[in-house]
Protein backbone atom coordinates (compact mmCIF):
# COMPACT_ATOMS: atom_id res chain seq x y z
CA UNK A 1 -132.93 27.77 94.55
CA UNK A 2 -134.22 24.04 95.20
CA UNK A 3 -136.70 22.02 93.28
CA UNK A 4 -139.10 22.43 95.94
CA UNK A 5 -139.48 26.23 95.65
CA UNK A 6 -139.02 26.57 91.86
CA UNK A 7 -141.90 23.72 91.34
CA UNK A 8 -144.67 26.06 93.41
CA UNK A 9 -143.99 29.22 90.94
CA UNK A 10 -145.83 30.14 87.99
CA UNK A 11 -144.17 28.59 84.75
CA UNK A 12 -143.38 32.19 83.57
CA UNK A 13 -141.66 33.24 86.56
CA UNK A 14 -139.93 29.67 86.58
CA UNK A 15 -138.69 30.54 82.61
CA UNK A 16 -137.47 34.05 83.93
CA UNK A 17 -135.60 32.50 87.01
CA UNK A 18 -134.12 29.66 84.36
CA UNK A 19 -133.33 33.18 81.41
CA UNK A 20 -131.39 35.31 84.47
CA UNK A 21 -130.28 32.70 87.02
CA UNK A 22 -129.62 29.47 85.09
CA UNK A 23 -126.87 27.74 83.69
CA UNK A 24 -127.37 27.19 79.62
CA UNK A 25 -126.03 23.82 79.11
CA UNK A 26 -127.80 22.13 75.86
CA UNK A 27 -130.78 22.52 73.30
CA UNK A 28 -131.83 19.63 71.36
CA UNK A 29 -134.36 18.21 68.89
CA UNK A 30 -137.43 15.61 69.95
CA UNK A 31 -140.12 15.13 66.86
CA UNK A 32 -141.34 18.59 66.16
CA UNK A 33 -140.18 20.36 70.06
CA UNK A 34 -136.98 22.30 70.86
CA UNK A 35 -135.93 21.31 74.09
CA UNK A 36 -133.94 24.01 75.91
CA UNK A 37 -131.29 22.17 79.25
CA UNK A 38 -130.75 24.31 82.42
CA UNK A 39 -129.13 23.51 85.69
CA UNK A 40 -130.02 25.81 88.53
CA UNK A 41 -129.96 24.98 92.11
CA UNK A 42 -130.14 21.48 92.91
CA UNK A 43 -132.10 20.11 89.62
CA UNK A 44 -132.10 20.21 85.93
CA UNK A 45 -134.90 22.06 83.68
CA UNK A 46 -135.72 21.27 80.39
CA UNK A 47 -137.94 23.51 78.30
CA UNK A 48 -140.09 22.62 76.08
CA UNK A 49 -141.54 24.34 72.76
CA UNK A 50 -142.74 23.57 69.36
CA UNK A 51 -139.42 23.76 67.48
CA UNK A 52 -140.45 27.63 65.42
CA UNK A 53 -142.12 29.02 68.39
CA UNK A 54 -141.25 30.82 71.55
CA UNK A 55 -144.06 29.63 74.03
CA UNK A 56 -143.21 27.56 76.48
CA UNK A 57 -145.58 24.67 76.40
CA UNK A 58 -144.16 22.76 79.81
CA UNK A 59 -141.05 22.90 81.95
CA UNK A 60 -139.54 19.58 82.92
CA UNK A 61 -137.72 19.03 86.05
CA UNK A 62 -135.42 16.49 87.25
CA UNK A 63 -132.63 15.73 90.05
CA UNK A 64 -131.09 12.48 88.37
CA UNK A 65 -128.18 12.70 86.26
CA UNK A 66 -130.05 9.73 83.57
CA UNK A 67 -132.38 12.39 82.22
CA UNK A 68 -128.76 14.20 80.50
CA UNK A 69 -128.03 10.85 78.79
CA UNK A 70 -129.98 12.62 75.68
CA UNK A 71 -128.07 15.77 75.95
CA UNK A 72 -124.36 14.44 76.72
CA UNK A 73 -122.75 15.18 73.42
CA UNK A 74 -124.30 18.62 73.10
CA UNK A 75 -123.59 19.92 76.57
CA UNK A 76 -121.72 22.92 76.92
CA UNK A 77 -119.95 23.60 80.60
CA UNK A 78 -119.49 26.96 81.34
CA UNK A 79 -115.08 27.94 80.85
CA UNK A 80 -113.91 28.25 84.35
């Protein structure tokens, strides 16, 4: 899957293609949100919610490697 393709989908088929198909790396804390860190494909998601809910407010997507910086210490590779 590549950024291009993912970004035309619905955001609930995009949050079912980032449950079965993505990579879990990270979850952290902003303010009051959860924020949820995929890699699938060729780009990074980043799911947002209010921290004691389970709707998705917005899926963020990014290709550079500075948008981790905020994650680094909390990212989990998968064990080879």
């Amino acid at each position: 899957m590549n950024l291009l393709v993912f970004k035309k989908l619905p955001m609930g088929q995009q949050a079912d293609l980032l449950r079965r198909h993505g990579h879990f790396l990270a979850e952290r804390r902003e303010d009051s949100f959860r924020l949820s860190l995929y890699a699938l494909g060729d780009f990074y998601a980043e799911e947002w919610r209010v921290h004691d809910e389970d709707h998705i407010l917005f899926i963020h997507l990014f290709q550079h490697s500075g948008g981790l910086n905020e994650y680094l210490a909390k990212i989990r590779l998968p064990e080879v």
